[in-house]
PDB file of N, CA and C in Angstrom:
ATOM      1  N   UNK A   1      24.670 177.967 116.613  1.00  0.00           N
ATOM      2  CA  UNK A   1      26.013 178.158 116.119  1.00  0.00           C
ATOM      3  C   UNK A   1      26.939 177.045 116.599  1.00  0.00           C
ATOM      4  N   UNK A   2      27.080 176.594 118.067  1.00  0.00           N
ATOM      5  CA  UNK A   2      27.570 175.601 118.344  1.00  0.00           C
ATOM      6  C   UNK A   2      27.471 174.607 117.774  1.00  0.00           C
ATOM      7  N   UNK A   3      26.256 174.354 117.755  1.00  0.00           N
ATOM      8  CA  UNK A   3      25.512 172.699 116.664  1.00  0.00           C
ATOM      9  C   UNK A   3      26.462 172.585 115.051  1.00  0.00           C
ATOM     10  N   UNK A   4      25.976 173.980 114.390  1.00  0.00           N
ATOM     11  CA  UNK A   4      27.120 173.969 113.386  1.00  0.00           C
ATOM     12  C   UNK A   4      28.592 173.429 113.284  1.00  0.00           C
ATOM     13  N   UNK A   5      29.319 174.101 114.353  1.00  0.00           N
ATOM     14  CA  UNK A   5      30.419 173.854 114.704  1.00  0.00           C
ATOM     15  C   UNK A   5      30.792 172.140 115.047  1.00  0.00           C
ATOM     16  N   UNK A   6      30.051 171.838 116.014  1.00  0.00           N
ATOM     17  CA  UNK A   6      30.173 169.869 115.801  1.00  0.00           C
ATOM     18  C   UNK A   6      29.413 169.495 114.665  1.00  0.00           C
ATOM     19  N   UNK A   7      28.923 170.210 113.936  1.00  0.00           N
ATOM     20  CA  UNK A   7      28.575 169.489 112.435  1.00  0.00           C
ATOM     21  C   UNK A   7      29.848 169.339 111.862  1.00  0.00           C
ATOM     22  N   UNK A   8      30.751 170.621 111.281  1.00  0.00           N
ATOM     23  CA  UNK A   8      31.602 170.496 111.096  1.00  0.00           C
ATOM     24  C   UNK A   8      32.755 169.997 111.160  1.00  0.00           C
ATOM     25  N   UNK A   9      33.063 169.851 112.259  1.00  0.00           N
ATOM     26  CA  UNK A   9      33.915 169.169 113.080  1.00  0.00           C
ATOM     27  C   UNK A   9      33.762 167.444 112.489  1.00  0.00           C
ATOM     28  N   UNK A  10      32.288 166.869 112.942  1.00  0.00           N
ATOM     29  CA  UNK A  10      32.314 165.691 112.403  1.00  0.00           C
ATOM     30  C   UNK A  10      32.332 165.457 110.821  1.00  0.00           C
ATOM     31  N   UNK A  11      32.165 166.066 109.887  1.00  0.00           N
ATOM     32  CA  UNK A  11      32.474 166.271 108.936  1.00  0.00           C
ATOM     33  C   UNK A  11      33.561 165.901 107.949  1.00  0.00           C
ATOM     34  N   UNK A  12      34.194 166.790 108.988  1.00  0.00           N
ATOM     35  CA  UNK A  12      35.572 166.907 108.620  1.00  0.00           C
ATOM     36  C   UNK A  12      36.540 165.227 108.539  1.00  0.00           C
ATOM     37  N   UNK A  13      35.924 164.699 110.073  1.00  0.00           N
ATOM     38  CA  UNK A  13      37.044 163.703 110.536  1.00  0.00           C
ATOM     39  C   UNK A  13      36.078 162.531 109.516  1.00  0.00           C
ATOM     40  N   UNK A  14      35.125 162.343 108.845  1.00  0.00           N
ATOM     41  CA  UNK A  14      33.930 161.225 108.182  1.00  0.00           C
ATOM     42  C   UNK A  14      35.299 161.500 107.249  1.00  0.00           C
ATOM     43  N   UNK A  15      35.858 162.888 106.297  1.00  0.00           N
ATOM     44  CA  UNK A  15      36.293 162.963 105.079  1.00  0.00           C
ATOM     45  C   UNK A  15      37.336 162.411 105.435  1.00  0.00           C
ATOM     46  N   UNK A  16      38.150 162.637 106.188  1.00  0.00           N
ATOM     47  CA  UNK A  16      39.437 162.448 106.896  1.00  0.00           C
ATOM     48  C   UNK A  16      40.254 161.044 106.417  1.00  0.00           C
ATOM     49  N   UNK A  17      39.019 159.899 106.777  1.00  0.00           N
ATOM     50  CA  UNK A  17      39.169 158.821 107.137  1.00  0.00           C
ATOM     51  C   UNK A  17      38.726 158.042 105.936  1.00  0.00           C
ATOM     52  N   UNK A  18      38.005 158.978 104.602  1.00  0.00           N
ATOM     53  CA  UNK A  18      38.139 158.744 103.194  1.00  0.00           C
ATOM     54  C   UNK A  18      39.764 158.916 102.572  1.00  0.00           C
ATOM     55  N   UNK A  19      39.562 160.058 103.159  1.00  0.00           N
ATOM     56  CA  UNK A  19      41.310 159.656 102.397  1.00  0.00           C
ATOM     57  C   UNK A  19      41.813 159.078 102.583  1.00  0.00           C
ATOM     58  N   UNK A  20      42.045 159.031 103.742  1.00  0.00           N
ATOM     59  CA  UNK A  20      43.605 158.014 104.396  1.00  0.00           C
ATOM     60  C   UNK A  20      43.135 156.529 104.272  1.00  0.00           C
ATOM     61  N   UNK A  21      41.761 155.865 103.574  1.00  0.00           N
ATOM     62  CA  UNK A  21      41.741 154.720 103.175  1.00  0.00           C
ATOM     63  C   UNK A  21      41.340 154.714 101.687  1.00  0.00           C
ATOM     64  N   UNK A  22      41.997 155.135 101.168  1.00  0.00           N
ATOM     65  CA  UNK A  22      41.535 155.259  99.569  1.00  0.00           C
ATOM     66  C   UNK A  22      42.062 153.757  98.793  1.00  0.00           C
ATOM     67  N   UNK A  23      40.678 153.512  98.244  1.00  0.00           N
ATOM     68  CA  UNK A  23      40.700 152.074  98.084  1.00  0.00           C
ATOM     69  C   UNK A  23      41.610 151.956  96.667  1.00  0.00           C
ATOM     70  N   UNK A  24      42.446 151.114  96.042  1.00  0.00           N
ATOM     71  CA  UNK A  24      43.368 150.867  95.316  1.00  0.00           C
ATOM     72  C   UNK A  24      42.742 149.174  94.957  1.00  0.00           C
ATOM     73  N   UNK A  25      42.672 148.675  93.629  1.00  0.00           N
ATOM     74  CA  UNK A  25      42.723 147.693  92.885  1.00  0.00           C
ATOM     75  C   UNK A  25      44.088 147.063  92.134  1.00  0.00           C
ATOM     76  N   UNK A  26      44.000 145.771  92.660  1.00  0.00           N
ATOM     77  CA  UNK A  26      45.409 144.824  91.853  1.00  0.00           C
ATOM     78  C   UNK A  26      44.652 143.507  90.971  1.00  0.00           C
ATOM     79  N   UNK A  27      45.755 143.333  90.415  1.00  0.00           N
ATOM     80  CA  UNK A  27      44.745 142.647  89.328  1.00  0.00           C
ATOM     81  C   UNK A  27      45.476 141.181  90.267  1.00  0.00           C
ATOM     82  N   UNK A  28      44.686 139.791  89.723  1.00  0.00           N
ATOM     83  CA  UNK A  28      45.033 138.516  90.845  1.00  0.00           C
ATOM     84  C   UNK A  28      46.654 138.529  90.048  1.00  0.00           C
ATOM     85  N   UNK A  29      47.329 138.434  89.166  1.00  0.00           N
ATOM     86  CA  UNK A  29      48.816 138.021  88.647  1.00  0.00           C
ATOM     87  C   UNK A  29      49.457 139.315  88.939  1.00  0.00           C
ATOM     88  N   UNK A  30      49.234 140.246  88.926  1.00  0.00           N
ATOM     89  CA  UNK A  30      49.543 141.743  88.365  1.00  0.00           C
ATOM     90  C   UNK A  30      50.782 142.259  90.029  1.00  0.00           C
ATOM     91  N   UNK A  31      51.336 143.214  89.676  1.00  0.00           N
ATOM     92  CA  UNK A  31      52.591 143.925  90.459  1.00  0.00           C
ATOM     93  C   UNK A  31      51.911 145.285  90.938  1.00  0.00           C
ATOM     94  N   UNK A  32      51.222 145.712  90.173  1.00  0.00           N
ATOM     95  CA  UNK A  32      50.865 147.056  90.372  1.00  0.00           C
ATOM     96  C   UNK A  32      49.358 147.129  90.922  1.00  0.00           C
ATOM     97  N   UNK A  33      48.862 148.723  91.367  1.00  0.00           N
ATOM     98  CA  UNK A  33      48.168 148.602  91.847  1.00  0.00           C
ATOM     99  C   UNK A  33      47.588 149.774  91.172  1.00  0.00           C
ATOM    100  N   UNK A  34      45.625 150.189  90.880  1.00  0.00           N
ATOM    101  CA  UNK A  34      45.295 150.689  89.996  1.00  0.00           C
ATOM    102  C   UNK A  34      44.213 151.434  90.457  1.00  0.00           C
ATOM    103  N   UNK A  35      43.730 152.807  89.922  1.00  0.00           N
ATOM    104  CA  UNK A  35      42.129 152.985  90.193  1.00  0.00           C
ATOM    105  C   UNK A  35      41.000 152.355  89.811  1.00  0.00           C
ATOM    106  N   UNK A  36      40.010 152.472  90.130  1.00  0.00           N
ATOM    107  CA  UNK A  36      38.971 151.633  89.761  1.00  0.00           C
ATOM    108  C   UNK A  36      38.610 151.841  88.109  1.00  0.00           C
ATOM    109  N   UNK A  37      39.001 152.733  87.465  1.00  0.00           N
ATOM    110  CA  UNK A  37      38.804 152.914  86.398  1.00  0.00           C
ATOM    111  C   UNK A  37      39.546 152.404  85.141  1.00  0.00           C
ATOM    112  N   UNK A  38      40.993 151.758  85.781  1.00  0.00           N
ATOM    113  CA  UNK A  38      42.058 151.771  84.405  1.00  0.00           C
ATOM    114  C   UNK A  38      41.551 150.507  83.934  1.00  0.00           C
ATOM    115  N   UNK A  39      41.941 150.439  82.427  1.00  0.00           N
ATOM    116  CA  UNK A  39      41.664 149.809  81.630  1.00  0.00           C
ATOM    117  C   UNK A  39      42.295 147.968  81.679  1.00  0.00           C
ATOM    118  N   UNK A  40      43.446 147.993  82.550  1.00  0.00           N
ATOM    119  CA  UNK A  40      43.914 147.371  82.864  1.00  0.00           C
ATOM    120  C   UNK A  40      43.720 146.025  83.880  1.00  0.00           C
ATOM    121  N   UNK A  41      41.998 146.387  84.851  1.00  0.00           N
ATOM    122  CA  UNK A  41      40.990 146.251  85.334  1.00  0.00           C
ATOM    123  C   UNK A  41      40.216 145.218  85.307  1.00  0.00           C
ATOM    124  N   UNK A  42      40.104 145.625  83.411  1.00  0.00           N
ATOM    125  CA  UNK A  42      39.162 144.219  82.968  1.00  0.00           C
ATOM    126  C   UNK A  42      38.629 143.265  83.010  1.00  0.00           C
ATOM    127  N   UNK A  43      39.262 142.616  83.724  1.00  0.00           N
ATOM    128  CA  UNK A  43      39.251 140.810  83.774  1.00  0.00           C
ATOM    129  C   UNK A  43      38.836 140.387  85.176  1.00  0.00           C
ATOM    130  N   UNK A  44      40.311 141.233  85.742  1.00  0.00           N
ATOM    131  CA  UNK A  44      39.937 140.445  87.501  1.00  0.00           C
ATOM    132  C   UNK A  44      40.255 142.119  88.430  1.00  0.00           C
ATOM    133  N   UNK A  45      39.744 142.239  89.548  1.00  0.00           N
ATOM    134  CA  UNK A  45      40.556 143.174  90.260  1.00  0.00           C
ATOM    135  C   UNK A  45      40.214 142.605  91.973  1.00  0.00           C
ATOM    136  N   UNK A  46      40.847 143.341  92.760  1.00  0.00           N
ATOM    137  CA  UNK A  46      40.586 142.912  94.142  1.00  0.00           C
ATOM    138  C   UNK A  46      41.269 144.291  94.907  1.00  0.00           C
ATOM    139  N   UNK A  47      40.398 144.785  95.553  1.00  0.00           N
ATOM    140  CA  UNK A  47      40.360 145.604  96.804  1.00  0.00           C
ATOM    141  C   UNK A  47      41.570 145.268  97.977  1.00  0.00           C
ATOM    142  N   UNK A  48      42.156 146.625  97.775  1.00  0.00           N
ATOM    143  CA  UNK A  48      42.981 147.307  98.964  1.00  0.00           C
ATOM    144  C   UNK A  48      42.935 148.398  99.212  1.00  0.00           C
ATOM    145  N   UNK A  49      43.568 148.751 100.195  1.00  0.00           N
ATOM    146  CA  UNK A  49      43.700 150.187 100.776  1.00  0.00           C
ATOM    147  C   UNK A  49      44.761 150.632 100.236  1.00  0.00           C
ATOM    148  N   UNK A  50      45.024 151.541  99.875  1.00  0.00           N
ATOM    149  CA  UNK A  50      46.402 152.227  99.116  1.00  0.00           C
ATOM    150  C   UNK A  50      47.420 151.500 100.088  1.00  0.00           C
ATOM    151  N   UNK A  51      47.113 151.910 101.723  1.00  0.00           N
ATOM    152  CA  UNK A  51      48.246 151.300 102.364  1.00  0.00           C
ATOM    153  C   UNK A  51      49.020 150.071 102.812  1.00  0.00           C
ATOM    154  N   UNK A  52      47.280 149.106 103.061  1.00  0.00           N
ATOM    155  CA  UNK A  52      48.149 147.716 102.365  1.00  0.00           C
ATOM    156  C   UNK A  52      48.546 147.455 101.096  1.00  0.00           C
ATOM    157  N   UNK A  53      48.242 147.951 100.232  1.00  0.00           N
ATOM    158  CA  UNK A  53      48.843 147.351  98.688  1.00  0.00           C
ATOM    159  C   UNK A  53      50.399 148.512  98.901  1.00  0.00           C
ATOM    160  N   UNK A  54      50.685 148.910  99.085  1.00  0.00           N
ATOM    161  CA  UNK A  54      52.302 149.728  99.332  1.00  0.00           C
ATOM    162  C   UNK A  54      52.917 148.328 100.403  1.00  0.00           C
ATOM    163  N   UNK A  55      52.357 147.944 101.834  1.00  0.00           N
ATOM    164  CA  UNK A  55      52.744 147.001 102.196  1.00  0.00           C
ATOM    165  C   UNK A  55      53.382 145.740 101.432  1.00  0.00           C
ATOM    166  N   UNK A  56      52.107 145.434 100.923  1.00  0.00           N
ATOM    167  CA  UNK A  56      52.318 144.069 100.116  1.00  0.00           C
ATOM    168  C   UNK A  56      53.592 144.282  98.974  1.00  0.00           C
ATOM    169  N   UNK A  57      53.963 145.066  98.838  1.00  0.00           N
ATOM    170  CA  UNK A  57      55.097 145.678  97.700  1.00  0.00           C
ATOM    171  C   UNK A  57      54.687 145.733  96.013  1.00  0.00           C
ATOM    172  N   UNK A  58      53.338 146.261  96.476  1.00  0.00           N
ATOM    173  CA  UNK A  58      53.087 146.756  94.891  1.00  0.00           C
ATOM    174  C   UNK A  58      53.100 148.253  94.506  1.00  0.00           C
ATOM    175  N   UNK A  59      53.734 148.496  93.470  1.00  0.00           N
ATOM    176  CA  UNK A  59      53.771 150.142  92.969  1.00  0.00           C
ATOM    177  C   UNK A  59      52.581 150.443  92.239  1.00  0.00           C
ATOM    178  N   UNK A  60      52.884 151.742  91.646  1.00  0.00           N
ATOM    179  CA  UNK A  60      51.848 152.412  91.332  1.00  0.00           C
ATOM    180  C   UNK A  60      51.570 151.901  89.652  1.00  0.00           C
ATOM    181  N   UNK A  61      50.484 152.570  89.170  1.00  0.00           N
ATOM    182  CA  UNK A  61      50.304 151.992  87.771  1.00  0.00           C
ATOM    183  C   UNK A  61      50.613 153.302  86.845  1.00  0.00           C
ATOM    184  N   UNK A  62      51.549 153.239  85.603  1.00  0.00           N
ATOM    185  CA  UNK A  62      52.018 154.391  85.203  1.00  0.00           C
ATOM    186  C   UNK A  62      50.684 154.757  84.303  1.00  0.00           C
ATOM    187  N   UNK A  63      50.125 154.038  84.115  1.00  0.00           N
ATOM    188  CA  UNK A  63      48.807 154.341  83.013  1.00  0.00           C
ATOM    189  C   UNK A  63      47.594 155.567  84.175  1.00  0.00           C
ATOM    190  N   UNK A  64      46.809 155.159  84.813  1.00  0.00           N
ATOM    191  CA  UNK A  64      45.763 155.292  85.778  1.00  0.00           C
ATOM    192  C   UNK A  64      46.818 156.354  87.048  1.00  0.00           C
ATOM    193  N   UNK A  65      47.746 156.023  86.844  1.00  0.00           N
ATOM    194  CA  UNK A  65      48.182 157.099  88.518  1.00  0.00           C
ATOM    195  C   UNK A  65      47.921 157.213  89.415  1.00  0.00           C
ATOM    196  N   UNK A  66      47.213 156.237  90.296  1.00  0.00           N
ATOM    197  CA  UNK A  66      46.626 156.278  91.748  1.00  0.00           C
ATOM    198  C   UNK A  66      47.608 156.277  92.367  1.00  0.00           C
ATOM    199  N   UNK A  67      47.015 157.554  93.457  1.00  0.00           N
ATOM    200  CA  UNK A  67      47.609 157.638  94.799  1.00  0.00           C
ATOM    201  C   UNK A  67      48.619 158.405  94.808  1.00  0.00           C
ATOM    202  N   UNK A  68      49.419 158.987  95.612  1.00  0.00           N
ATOM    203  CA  UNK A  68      51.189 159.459  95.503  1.00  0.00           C
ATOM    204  C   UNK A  68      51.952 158.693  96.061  1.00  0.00           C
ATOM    205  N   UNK A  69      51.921 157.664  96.559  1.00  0.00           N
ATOM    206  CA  UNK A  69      52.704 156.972  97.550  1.00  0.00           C
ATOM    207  C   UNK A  69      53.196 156.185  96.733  1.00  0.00           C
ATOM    208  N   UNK A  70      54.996 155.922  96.926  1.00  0.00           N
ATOM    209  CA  UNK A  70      55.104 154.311  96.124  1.00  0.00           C
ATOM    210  C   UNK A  70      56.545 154.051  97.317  1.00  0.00           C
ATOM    211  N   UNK A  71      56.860 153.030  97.307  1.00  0.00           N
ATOM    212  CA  UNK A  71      58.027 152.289  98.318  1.00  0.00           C
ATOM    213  C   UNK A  71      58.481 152.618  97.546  1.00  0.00           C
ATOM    214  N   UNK A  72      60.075 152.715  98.105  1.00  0.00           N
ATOM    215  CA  UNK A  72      60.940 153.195  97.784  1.00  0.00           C
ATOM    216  C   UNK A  72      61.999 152.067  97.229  1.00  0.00           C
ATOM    217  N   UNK A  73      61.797 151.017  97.357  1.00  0.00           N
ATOM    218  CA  UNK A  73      62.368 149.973  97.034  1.00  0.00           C
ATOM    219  C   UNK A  73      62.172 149.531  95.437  1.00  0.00           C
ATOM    220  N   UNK A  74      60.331 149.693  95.026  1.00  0.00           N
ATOM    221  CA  UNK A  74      59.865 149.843  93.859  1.00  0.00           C
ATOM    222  C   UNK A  74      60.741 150.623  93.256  1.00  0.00           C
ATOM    223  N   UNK A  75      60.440 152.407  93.724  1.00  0.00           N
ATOM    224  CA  UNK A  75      60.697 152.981  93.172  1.00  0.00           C
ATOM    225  C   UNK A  75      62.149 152.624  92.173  1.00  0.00           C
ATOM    226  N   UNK A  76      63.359 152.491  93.455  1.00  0.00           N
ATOM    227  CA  UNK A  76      64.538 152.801  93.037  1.00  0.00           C
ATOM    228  C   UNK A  76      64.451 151.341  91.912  1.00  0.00           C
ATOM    229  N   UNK A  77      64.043 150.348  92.044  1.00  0.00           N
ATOM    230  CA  UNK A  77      63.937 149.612  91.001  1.00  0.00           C
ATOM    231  C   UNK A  77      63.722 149.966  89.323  1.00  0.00           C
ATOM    232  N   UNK A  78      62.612 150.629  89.489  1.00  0.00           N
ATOM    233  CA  UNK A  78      62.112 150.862  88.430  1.00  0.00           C
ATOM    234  C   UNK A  78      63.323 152.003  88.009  1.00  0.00           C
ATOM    235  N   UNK A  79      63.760 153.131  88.510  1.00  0.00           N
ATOM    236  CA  UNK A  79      64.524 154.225  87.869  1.00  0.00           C
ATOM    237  C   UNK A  79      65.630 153.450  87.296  1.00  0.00           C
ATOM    238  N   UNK A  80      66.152 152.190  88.029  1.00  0.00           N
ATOM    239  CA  UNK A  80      67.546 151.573  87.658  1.00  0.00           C
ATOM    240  C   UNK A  80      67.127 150.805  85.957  1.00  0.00           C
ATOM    241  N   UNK A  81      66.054 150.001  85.703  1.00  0.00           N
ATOM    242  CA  UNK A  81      65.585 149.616  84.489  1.00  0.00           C
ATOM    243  C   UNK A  81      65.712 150.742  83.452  1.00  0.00           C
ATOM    244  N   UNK A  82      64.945 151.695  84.367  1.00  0.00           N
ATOM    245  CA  UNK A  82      65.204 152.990  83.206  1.00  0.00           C
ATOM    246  C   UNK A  82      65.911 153.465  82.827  1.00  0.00           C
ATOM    247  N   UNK A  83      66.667 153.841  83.434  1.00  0.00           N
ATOM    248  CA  UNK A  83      68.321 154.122  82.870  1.00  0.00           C
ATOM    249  C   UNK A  83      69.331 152.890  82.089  1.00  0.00           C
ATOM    250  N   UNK A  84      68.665 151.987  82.630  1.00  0.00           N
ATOM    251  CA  UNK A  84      69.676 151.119  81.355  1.00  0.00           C
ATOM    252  C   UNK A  84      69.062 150.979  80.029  1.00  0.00           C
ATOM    253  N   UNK A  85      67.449 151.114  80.113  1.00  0.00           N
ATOM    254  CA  UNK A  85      66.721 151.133  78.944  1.00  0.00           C
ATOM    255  C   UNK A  85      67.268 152.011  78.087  1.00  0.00           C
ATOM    256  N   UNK A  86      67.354 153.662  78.553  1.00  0.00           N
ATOM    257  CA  UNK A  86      67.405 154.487  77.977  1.00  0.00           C
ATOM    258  C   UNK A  86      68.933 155.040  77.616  1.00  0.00           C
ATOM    259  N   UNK A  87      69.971 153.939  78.070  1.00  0.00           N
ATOM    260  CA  UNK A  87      71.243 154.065  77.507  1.00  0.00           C
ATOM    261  C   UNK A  87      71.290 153.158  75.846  1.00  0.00           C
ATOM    262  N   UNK A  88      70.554 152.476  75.827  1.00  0.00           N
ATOM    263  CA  UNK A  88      70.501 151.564  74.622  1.00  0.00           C
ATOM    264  C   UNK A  88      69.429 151.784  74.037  1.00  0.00           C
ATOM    265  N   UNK A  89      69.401 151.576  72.660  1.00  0.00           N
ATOM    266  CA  UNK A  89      68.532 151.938  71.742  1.00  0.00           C
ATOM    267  C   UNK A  89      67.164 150.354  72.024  1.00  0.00           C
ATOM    268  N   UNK A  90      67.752 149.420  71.889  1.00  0.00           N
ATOM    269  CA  UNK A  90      66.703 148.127  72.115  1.00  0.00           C
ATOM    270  C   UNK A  90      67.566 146.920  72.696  1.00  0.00           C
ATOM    271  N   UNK A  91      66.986 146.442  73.303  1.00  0.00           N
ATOM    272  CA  UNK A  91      67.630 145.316  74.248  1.00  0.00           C
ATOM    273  C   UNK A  91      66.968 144.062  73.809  1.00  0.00           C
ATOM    274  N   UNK A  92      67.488 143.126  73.668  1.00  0.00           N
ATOM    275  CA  UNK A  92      67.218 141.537  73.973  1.00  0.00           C
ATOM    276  C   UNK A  92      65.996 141.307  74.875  1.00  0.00           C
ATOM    277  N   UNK A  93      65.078 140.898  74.404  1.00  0.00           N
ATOM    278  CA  UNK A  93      63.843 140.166  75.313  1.00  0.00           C
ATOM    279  C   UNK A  93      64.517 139.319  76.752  1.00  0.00           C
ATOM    280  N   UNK A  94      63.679 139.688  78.030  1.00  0.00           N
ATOM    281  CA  UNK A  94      64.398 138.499  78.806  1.00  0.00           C
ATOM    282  C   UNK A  94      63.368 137.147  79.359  1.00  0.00           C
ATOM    283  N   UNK A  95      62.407 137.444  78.184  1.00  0.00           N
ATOM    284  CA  UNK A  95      61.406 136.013  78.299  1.00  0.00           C
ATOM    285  C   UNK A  95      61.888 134.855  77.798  1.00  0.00           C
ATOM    286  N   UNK A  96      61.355 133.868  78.180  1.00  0.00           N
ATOM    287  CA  UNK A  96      61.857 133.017  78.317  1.00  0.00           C
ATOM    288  C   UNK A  96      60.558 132.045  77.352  1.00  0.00           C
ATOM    289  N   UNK A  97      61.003 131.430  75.946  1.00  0.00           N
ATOM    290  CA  UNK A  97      60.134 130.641  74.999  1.00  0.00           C
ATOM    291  C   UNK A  97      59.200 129.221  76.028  1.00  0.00           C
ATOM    292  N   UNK A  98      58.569 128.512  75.141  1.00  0.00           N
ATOM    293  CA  UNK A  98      58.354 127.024  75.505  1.00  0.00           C
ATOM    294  C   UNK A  98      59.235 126.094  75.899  1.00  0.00           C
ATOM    295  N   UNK A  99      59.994 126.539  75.079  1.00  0.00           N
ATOM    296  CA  UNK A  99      61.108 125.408  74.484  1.00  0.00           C
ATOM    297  C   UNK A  99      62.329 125.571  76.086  1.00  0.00           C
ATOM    298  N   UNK A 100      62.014 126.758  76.533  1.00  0.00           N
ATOM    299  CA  UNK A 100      63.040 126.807  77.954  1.00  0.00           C
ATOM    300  C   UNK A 100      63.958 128.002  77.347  1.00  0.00           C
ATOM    301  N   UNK A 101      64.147 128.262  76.040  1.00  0.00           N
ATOM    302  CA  UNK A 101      65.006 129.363  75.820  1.00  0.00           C
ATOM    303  C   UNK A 101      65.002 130.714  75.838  1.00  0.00           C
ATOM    304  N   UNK A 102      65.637 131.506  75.740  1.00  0.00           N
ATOM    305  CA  UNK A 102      65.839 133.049  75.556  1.00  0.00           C
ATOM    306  C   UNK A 102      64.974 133.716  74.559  1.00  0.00           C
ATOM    307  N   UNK A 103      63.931 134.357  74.413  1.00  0.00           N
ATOM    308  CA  UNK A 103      63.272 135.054  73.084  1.00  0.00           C
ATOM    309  C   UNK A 103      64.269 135.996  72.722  1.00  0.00           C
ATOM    310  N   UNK A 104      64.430 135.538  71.095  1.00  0.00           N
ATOM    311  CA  UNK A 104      65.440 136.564  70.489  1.00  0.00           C
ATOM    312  C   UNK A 104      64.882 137.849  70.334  1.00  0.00           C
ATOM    313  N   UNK A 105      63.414 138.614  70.066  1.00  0.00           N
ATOM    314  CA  UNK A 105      62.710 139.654  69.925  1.00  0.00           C
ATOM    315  C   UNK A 105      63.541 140.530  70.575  1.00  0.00           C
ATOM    316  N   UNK A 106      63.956 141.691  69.985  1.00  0.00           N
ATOM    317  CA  UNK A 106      64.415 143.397  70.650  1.00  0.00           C
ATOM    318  C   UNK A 106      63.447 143.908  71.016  1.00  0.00           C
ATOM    319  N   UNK A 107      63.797 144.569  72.265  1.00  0.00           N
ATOM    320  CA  UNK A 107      62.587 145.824  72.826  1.00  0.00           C
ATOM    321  C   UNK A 107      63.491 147.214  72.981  1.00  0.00           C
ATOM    322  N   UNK A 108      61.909 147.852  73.557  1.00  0.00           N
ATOM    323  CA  UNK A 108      62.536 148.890  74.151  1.00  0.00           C
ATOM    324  C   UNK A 108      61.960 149.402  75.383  1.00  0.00           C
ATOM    325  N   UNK A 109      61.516 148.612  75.969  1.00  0.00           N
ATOM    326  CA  UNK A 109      60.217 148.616  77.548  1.00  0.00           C
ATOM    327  C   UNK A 109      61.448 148.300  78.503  1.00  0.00           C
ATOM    328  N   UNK A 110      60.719 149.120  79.473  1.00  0.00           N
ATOM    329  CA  UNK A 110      61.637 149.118  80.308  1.00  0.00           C
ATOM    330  C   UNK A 110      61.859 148.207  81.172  1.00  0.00           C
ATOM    331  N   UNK A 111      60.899 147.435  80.816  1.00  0.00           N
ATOM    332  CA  UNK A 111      60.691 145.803  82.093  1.00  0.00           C
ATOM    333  C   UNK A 111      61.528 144.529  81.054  1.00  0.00           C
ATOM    334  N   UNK A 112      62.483 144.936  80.177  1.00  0.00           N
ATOM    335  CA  UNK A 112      62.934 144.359  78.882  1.00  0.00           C
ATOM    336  C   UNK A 112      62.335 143.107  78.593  1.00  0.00           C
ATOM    337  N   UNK A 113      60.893 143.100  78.002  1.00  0.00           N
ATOM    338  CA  UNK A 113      60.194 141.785  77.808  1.00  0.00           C
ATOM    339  C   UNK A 113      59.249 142.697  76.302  1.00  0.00           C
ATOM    340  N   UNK A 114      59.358 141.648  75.550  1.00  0.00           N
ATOM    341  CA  UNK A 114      58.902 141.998  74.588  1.00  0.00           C
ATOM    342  C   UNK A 114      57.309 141.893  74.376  1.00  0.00           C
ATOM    343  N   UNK A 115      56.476 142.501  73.474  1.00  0.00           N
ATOM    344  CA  UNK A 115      55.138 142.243  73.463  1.00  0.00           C
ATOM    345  C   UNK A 115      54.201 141.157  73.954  1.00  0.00           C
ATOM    346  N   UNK A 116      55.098 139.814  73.686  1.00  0.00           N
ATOM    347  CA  UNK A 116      54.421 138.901  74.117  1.00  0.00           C
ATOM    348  C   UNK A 116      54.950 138.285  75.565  1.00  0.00           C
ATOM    349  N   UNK A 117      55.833 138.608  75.932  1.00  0.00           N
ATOM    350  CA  UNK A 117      56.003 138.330  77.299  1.00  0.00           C
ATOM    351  C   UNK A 117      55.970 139.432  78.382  1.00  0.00           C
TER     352      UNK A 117
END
């Protein structure tokens, strides 16, 4: 019965130490950070720990949803885009052409960059 009991015990702390390093993928250009599964993936990815990639100041991916954790700095970023998105029907692209200029294209994303940027 004892033996059980430090089975358990070690068990427990092996799972423990799965969670609290749950590995998170960023793509090499990319802001966000992803499960191993999102589609987003494709091309390139590179290994972190949920908790260095929160360090490094990357948020979460709204597609895939890894993790619960996001800085709060992200966060409040992103809610402020959103609310101006969602006061206006479509906004002005804020990419920037070849040529050095403004893309005239309307959106409605909340990162105000149009399809191609």
């Amino acid at each position: 019965m004892k033996s059980l009991k430090v089975l358990l015990l070690i068990l427990t702390f092996a799972f423990a130490n799965i969670v609290v390093a749950q590995s998170v993928y960023t793509t090499k250009t990319g802001e966000k950070y992803h499960k191993s599964s999102c589609k987003y993936l494709k091309y390139s990815k590179k290994e972190y720990t949920l908790k260095r990639a929160l360090e490094l100041g990357f948020s979460a991916c709204s597609v895939c949803k890894p993790g619960k954790g996001k800085s709060t700095s992200n966060s409040l970023s992103n809610n402020k885009q959103t609310s101006i998105a969602k006061s206006t029907s479509a906004l002005q692209c804020i990419g920037k052409t070849k040529a050095g200029k403004r893309c005239k294209r309307k959106t409605k994303n909340t990162n105000q960059r149009c399809y191609q940027h």
